[in-house]
PDB file of N, CA and C in Angstrom:
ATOM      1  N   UNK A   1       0.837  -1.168   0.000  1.00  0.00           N
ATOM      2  CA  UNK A   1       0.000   0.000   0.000  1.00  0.00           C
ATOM      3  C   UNK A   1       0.888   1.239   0.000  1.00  0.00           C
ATOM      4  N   UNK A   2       0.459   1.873  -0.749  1.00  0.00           N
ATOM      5  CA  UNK A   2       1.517   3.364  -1.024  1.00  0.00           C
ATOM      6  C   UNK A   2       0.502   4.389  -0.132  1.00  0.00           C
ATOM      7  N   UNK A   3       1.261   5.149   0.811  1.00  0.00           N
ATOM      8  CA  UNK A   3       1.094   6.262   1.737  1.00  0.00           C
ATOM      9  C   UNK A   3       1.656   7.855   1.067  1.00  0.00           C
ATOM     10  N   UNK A   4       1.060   8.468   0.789  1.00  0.00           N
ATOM     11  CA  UNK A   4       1.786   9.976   0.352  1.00  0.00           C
ATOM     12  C   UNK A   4       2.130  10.280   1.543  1.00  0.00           C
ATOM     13  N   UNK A   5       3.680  11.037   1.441  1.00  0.00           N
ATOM     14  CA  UNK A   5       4.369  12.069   2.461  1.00  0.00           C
ATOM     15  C   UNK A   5       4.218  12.688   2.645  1.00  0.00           C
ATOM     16  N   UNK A   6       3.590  13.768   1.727  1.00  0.00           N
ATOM     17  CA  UNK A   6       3.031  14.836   1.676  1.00  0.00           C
ATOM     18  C   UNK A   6       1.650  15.498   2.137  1.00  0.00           C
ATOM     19  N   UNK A   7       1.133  16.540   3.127  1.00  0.00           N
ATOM     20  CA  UNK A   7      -0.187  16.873   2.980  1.00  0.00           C
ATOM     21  C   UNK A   7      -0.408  18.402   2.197  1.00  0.00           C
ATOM     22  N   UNK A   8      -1.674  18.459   1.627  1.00  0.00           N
ATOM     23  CA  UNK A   8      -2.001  19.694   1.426  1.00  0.00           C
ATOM     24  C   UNK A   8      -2.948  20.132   2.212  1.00  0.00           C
ATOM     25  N   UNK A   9      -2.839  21.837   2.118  1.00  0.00           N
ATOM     26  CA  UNK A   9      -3.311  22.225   2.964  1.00  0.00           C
ATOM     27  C   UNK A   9      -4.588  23.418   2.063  1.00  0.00           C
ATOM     28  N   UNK A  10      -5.639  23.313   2.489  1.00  0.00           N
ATOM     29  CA  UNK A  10      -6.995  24.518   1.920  1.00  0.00           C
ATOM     30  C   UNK A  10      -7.272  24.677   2.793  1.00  0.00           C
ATOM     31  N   UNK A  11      -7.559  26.245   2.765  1.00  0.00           N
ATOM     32  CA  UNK A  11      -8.274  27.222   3.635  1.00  0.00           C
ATOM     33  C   UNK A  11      -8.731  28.365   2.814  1.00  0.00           C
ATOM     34  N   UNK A  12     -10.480  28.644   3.386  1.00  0.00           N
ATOM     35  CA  UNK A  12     -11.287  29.626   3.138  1.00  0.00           C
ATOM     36  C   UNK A  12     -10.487  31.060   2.743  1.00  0.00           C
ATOM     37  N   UNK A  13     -10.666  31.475   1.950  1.00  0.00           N
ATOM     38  CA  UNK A  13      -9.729  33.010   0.839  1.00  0.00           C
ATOM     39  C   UNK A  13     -11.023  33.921   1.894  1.00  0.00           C
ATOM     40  N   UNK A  14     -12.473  33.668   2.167  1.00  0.00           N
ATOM     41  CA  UNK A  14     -13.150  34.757   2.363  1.00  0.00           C
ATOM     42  C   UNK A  14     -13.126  34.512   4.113  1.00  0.00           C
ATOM     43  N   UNK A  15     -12.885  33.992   4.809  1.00  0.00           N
ATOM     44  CA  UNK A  15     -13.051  33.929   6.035  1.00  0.00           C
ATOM     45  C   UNK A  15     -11.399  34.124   6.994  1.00  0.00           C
ATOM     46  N   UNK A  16     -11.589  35.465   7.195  1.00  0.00           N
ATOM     47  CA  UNK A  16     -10.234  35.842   8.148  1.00  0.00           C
ATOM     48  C   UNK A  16      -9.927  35.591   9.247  1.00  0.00           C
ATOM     49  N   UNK A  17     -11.062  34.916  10.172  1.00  0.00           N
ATOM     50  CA  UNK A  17     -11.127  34.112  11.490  1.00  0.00           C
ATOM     51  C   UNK A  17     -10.477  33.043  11.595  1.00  0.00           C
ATOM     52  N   UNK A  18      -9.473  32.814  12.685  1.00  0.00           N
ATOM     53  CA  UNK A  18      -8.898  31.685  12.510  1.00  0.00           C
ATOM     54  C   UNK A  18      -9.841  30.647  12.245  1.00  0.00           C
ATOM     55  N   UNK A  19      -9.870  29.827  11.387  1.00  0.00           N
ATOM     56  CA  UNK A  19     -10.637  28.444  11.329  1.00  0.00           C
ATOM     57  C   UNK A  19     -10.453  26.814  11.688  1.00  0.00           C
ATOM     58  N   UNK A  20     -11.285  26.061  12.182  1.00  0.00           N
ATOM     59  CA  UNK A  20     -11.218  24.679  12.329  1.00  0.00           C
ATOM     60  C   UNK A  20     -10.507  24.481  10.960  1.00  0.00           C
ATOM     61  N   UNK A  21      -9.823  23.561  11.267  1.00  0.00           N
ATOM     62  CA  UNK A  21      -8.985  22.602  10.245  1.00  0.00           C
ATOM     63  C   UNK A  21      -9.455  21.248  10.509  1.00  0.00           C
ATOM     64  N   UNK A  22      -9.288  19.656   9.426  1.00  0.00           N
ATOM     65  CA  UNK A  22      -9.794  18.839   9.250  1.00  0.00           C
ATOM     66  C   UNK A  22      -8.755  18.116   8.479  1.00  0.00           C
ATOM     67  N   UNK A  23      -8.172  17.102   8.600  1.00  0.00           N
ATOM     68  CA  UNK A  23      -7.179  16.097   8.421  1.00  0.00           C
ATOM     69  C   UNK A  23      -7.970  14.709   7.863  1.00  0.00           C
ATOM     70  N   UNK A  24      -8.334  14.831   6.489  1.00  0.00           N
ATOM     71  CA  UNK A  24      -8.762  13.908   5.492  1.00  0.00           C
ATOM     72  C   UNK A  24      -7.983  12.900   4.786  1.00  0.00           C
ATOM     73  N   UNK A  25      -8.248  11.477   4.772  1.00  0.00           N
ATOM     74  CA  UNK A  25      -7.419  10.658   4.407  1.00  0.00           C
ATOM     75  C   UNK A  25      -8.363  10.168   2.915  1.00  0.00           C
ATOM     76  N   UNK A  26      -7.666  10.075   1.754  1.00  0.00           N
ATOM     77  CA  UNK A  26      -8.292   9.866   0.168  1.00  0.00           C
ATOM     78  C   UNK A  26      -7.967   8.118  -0.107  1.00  0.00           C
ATOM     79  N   UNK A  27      -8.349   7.349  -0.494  1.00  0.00           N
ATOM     80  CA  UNK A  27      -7.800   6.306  -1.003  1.00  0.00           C
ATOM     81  C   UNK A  27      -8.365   5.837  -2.514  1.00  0.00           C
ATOM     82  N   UNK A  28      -7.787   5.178  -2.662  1.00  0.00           N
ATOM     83  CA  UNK A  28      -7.795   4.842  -4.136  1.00  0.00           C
ATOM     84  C   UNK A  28      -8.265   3.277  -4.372  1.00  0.00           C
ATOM     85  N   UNK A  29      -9.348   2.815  -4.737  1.00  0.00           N
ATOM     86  CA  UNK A  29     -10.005   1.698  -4.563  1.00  0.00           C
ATOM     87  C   UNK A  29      -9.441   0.978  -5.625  1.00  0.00           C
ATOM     88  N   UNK A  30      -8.876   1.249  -6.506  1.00  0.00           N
ATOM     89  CA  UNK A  30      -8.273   0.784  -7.776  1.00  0.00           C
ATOM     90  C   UNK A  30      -6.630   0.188  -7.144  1.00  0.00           C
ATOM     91  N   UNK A  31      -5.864   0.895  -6.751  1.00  0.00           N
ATOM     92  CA  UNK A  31      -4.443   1.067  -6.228  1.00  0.00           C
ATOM     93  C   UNK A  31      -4.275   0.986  -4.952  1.00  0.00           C
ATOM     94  N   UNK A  32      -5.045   1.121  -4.225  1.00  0.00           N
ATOM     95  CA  UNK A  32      -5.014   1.218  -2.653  1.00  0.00           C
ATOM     96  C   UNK A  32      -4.222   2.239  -2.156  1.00  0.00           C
ATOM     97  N   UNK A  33      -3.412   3.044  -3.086  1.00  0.00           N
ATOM     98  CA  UNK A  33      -2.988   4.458  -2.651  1.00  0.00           C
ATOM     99  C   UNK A  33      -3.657   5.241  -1.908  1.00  0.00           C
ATOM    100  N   UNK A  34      -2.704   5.542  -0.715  1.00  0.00           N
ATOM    101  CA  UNK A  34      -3.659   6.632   0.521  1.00  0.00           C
ATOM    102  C   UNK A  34      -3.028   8.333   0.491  1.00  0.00           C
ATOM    103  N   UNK A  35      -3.286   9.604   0.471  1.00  0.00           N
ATOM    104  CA  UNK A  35      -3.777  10.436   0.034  1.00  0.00           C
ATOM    105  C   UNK A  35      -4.049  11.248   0.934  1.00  0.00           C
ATOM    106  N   UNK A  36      -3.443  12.113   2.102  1.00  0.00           N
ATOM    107  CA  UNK A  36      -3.741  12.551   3.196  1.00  0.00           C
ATOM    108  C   UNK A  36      -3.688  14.418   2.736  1.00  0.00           C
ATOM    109  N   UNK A  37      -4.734  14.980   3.084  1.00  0.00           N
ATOM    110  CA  UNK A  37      -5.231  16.186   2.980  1.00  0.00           C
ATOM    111  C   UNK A  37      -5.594  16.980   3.790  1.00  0.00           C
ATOM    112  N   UNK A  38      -4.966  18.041   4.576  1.00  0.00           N
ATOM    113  CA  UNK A  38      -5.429  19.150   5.580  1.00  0.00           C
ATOM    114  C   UNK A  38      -6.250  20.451   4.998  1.00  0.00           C
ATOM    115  N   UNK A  39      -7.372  20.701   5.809  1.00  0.00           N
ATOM    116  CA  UNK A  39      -8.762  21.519   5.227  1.00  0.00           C
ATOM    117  C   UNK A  39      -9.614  22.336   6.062  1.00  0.00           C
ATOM    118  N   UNK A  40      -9.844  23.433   5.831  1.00  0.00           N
ATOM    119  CA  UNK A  40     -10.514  24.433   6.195  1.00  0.00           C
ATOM    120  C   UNK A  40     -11.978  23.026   6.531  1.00  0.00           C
ATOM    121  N   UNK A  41     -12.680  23.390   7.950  1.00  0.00           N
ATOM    122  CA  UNK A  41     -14.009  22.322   8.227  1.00  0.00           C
ATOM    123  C   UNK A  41     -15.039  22.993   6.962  1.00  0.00           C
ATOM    124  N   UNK A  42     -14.807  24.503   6.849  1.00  0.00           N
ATOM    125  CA  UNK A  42     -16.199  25.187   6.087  1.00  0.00           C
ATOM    126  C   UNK A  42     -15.632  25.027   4.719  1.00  0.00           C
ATOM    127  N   UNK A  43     -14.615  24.711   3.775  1.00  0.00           N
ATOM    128  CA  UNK A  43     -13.950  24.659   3.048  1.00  0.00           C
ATOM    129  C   UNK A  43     -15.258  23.543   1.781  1.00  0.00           C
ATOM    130  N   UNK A  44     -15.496  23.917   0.786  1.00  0.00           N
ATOM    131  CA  UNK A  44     -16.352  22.845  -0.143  1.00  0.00           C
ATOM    132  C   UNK A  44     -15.501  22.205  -0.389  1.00  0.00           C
ATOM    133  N   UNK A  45     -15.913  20.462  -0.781  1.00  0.00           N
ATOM    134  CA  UNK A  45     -14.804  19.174  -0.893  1.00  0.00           C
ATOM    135  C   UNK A  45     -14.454  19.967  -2.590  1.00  0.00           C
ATOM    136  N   UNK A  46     -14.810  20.484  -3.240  1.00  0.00           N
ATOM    137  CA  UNK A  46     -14.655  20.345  -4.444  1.00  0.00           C
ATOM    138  C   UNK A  46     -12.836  20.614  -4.505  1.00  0.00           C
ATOM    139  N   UNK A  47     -12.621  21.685  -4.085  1.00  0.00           N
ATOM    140  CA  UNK A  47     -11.012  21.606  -4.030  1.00  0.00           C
ATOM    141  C   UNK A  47     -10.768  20.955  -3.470  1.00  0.00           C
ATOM    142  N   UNK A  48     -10.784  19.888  -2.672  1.00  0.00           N
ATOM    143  CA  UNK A  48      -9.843  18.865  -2.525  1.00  0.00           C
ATOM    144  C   UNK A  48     -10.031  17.513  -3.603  1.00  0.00           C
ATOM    145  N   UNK A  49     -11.294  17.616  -4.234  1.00  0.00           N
ATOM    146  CA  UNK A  49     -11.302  16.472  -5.201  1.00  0.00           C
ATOM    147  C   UNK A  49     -10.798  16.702  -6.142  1.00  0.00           C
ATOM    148  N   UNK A  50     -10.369  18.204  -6.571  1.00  0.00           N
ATOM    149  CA  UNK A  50      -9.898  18.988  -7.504  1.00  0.00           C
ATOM    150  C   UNK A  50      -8.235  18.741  -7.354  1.00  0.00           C
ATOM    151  N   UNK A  51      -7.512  18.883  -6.405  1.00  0.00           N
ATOM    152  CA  UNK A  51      -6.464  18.782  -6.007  1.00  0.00           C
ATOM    153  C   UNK A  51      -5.882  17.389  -5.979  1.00  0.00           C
ATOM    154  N   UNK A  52      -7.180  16.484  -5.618  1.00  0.00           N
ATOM    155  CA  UNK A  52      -6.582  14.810  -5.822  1.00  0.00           C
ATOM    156  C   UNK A  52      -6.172  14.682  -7.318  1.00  0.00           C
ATOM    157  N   UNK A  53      -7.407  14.950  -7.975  1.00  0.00           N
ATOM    158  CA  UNK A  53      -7.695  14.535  -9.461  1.00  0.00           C
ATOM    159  C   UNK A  53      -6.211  15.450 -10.054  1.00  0.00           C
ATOM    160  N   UNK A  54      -5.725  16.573  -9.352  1.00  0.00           N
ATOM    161  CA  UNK A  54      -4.173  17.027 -10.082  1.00  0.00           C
ATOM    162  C   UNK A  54      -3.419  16.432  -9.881  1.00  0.00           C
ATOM    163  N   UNK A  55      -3.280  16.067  -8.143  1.00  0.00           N
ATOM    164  CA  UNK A  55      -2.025  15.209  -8.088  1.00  0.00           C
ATOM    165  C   UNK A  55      -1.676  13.994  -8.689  1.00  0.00           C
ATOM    166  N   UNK A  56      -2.741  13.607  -9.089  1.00  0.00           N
ATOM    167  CA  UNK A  56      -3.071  11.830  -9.400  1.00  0.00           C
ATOM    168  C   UNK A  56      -2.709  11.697 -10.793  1.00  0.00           C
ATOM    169  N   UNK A  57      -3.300  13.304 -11.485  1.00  0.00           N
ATOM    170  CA  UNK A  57      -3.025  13.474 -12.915  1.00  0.00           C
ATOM    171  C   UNK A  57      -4.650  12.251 -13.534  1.00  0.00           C
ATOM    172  N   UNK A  58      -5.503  12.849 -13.000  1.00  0.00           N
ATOM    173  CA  UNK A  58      -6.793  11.943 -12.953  1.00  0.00           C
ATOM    174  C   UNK A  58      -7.641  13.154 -13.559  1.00  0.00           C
ATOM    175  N   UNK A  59      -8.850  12.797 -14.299  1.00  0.00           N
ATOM    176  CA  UNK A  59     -10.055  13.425 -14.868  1.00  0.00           C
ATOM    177  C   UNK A  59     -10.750  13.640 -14.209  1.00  0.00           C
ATOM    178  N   UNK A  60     -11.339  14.878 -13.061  1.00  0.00           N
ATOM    179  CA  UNK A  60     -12.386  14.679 -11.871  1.00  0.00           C
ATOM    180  C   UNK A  60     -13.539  14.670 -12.539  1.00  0.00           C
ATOM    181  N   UNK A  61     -13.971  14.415 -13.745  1.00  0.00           N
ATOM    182  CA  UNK A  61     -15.302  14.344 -14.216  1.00  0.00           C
ATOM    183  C   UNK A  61     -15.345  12.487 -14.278  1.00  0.00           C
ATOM    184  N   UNK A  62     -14.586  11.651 -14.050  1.00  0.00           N
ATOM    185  CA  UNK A  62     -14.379  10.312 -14.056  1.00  0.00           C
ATOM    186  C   UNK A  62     -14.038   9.579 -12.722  1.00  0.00           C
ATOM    187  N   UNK A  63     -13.833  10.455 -11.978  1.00  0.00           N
ATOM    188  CA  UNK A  63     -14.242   9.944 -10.395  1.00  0.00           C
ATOM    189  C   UNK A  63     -15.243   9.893  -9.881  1.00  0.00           C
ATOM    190  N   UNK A  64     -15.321   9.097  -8.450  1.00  0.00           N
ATOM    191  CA  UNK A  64     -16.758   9.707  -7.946  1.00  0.00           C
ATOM    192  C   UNK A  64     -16.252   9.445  -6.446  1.00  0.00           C
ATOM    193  N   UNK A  65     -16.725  10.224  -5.758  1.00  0.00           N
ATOM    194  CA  UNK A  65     -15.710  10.042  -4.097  1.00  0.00           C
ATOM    195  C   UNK A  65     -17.015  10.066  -3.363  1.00  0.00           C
ATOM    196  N   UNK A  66     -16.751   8.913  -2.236  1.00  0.00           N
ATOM    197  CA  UNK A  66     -17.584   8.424  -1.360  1.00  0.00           C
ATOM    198  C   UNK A  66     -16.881   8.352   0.196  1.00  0.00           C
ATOM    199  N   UNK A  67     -18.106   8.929   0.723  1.00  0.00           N
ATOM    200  CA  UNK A  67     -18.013   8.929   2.219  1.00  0.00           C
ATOM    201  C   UNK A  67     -19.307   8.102   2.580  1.00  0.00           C
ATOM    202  N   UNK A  68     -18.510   7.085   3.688  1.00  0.00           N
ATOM    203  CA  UNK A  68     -19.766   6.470   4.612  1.00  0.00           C
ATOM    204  C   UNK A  68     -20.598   6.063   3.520  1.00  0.00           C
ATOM    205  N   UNK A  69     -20.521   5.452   2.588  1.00  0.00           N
ATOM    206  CA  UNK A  69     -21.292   4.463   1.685  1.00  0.00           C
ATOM    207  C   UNK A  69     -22.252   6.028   0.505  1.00  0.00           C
ATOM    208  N   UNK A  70     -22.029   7.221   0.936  1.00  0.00           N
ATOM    209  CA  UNK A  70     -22.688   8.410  -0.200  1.00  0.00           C
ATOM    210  C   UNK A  70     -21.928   8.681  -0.883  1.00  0.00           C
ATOM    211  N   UNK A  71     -22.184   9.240  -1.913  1.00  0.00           N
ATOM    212  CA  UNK A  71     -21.503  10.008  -3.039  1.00  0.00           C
ATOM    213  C   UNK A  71     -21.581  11.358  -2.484  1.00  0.00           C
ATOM    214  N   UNK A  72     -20.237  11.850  -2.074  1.00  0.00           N
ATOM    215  CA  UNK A  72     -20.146  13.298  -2.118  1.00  0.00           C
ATOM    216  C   UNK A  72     -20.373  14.491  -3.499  1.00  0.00           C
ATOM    217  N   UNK A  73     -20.547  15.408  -2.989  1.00  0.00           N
ATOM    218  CA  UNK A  73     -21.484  16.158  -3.778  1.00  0.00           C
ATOM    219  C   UNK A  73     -20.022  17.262  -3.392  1.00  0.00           C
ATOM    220  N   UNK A  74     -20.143  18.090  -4.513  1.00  0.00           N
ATOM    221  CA  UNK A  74     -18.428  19.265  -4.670  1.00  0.00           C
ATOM    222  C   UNK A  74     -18.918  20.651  -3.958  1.00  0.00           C
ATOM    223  N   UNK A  75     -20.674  20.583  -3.737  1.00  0.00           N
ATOM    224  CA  UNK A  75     -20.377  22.168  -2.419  1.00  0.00           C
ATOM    225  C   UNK A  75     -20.732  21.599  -0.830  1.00  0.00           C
ATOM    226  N   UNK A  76     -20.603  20.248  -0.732  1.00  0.00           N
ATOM    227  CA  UNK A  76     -20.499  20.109   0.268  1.00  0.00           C
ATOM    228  C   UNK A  76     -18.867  20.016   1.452  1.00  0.00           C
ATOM    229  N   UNK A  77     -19.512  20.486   2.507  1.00  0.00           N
ATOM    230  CA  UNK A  77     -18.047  20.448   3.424  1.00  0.00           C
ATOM    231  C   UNK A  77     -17.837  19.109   4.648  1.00  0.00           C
ATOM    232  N   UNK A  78     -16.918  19.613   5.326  1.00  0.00           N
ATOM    233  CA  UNK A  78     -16.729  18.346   6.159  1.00  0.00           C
ATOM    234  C   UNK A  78     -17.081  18.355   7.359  1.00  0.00           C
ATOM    235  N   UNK A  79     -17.948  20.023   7.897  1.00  0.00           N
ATOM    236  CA  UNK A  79     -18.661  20.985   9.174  1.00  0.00           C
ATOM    237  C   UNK A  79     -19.732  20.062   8.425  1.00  0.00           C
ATOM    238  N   UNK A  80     -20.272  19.980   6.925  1.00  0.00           N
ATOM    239  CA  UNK A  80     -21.912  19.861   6.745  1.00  0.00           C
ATOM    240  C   UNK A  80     -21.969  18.029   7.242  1.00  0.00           C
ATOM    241  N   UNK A  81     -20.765  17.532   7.054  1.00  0.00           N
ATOM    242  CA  UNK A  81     -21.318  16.059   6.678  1.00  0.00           C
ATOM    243  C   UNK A  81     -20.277  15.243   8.474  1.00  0.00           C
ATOM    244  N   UNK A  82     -20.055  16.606   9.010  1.00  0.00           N
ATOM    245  CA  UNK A  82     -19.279  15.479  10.368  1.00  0.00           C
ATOM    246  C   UNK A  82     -18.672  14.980  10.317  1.00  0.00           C
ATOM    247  N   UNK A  83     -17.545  15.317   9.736  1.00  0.00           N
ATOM    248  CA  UNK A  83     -16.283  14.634   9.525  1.00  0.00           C
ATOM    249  C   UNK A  83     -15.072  14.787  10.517  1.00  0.00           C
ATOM    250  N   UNK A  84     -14.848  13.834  10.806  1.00  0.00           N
ATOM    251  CA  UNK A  84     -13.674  14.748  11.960  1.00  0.00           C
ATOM    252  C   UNK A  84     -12.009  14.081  11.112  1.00  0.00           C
ATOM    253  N   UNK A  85     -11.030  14.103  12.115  1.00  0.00           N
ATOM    254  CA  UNK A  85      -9.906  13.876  11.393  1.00  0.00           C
ATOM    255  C   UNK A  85      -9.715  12.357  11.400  1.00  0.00           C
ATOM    256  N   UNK A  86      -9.006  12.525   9.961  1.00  0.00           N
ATOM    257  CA  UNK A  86      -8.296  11.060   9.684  1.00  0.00           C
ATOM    258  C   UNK A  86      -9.350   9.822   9.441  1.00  0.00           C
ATOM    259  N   UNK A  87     -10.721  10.805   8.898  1.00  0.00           N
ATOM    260  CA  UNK A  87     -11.775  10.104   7.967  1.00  0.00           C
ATOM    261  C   UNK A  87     -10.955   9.552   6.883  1.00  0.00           C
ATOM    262  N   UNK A  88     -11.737   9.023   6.024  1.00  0.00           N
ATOM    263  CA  UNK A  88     -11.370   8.297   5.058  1.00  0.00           C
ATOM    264  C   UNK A  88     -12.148   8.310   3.521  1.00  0.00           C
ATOM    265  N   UNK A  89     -12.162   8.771   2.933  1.00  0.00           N
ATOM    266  CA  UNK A  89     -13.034   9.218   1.698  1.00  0.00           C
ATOM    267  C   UNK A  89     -12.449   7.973   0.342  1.00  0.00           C
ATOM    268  N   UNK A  90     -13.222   7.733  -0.042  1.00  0.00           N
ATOM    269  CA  UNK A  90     -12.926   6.225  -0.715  1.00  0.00           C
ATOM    270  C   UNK A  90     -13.048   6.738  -2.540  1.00  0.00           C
ATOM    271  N   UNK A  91     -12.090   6.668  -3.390  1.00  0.00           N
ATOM    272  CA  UNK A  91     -12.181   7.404  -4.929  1.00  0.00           C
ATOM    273  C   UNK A  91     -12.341   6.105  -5.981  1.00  0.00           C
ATOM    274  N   UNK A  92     -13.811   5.957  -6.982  1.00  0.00           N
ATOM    275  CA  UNK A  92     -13.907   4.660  -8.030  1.00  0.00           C
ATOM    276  C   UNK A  92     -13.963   5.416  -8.920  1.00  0.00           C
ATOM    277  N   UNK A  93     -13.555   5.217  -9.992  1.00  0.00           N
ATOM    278  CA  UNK A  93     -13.647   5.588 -11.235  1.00  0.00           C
ATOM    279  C   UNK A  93     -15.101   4.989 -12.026  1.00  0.00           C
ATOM    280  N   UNK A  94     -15.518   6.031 -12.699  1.00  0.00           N
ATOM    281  CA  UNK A  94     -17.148   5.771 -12.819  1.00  0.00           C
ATOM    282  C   UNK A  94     -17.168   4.809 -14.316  1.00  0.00           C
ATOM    283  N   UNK A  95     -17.634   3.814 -14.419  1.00  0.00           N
ATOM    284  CA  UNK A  95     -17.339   3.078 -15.520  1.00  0.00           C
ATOM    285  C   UNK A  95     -18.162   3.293 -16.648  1.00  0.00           C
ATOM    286  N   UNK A  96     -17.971   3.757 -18.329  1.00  0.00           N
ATOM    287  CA  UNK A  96     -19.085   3.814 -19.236  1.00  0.00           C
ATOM    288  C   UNK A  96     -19.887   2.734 -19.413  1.00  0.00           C
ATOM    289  N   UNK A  97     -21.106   3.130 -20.107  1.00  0.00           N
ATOM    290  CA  UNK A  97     -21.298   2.159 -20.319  1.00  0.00           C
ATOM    291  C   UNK A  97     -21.415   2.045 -21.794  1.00  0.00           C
ATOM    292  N   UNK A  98     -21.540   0.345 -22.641  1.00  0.00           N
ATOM    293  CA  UNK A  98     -20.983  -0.076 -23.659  1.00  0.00           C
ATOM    294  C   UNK A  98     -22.650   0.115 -24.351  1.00  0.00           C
TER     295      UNK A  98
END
């Protein structure tokens, strides 16, 4: 299983209050690659699915990222859905069909 060394970090551009932060773990259901991400709590997932899909060098219109058995949705946050740290957000690639 491959672990990234690296975290990134997002935080709110419009909110000057110090803010909750949130320590998100990504994995890769294909590769089992894990994917660790630090985040504004009010922060929308979309930049961080945005930021996977760069690092990964992945199509985010060909993912689909799941929490707790849902499909996350890109203006939701991790304050809306209770996420605390070192969750786990699970990434499948959406398959066409023939």
């Amino acid at each position: 299983m491959m672990r990234s060394s690296s975290a990134t970090s997002f935080a709110s551009k419009r909110c000057r209050a110090p803010q909750e932060t949130i320590i998100l773990k990504i994995t890769n259901l294909e590769d089992g690659a894990i994917d660790i991400y630090k985040m504004g709590a009010h922060v929308h997932l979309k930049k961080l699915m945005l930021a996977y899909c760069q690092r990964r060098n992945l199509d985010y219109r060909t993912l689909r990222f799941i929490y707790n058995g849902s499909f996350l949705k890109p203006r939701q946050t991790p304050a809306q859905l209770l996420m605390q740290n070192d969750d786990t957000i699970v990434t499948l690639m959406e398959r066409g069909t023939a």
